[in-house]
Protein backbone atom coordinates (compact mmCIF):
# COMPACT_ATOMS: atom_id res chain seq x y z
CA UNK A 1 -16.47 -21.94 20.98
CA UNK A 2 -12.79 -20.86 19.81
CA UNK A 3 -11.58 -17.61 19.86
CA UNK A 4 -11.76 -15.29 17.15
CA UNK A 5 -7.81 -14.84 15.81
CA UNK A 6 -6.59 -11.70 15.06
CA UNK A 7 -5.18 -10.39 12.58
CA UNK A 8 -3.57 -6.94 11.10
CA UNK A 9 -7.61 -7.18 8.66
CA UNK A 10 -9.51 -7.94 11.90
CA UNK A 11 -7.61 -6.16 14.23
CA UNK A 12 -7.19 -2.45 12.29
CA UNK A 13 -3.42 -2.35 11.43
CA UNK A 14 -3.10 1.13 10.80
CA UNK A 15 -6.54 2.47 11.87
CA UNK A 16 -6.87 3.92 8.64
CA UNK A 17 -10.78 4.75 9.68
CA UNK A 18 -9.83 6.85 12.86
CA UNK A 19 -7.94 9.53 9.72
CA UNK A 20 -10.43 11.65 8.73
CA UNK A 21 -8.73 12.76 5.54
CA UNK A 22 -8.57 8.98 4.64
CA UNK A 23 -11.05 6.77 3.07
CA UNK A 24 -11.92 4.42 0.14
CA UNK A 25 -12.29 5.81 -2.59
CA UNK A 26 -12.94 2.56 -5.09
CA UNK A 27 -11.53 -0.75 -5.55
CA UNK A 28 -9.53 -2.04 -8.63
CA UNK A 29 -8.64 -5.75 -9.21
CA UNK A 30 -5.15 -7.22 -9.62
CA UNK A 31 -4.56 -9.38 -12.36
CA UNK A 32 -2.16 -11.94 -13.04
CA UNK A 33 0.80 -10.85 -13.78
CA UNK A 34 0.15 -8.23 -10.63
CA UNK A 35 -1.11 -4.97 -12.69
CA UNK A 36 -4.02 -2.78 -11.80
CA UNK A 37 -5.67 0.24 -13.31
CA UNK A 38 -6.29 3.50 -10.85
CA UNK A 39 -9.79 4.61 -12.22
CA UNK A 40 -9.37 7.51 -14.57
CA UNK A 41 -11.78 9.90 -12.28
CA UNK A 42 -9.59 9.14 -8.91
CA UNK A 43 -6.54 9.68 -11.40
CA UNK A 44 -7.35 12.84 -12.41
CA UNK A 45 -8.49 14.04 -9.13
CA UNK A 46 -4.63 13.05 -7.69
CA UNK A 47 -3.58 15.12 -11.29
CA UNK A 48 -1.22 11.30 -12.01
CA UNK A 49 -0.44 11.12 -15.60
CA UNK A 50 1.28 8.37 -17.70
CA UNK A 51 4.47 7.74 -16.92
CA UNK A 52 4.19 9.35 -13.69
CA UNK A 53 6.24 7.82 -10.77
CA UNK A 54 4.48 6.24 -7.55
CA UNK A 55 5.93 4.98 -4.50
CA UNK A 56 4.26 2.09 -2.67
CA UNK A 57 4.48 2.20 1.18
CA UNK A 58 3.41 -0.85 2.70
CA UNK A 59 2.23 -1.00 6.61
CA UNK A 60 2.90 -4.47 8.12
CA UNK A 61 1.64 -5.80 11.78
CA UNK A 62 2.57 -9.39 12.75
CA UNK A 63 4.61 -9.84 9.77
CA UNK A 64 1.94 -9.32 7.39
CA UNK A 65 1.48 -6.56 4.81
CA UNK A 66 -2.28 -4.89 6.20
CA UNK A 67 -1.84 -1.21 4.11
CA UNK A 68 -0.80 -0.29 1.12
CA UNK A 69 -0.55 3.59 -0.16
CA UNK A 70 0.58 5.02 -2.87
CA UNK A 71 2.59 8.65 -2.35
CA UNK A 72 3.48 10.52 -5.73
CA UNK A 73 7.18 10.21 -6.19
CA UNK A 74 8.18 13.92 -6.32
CA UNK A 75 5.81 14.66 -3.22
CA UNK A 76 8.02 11.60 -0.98
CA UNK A 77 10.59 13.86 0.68
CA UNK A 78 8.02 15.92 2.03
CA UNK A 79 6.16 13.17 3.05
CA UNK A 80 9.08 11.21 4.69
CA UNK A 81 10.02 14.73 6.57
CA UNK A 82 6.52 14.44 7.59
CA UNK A 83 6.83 11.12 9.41
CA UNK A 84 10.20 11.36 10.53
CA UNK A 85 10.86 14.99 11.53
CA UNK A 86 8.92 14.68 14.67
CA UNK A 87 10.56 11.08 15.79
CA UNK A 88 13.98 12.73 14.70
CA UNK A 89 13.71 16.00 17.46
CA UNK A 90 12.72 13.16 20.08
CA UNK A 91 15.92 11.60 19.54
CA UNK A 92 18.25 14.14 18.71
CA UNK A 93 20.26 15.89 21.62
């Protein structure tokens, strides 16, 4: 019997289900030329209008892309001192 490879799918990349605040909230399709629609109710809920800038942060584990999330522009700074305040004090003197 072989052995079962893992990979970032298999193997929870991020262990997005261990975050409680986290979970799926629908699924959208990408077409062809790489476009997808957010569902009007979950777009509403985030309060994203037209026009409205996203930024895409992609997780990766063995070289592949696992995660994607989408962060509203105007709320990244906050979310980048977030993630990186606490591994800056650890480093700084």
């Amino acid at each position: 019997m072989a052995a079962k490879r893992k990979t970032p799918a298999t193997d929870g990349c991020c262990d997005v289900a261990a975050q409680s605040c986290c979970r799926v909230d629908s699924l959208v399709t990408v077409d062809e030329r790489g476009q997808m629609i957010l569902p009007k109710e979950l777009r509403e809920r985030a309060g994203i209008k037209g026009g409205e800038k996203l930024a895409v942060i992609a997780c990766e584990a063995a070289g592949i892309v696992c995660c994607l999330c989408l962060v509203k522009a105007e709320a990244l700074g906050g979310y980048a001192k977030a993630v990186l305040g606490p591994l800056l004090k650890e480093i700084a003197p």
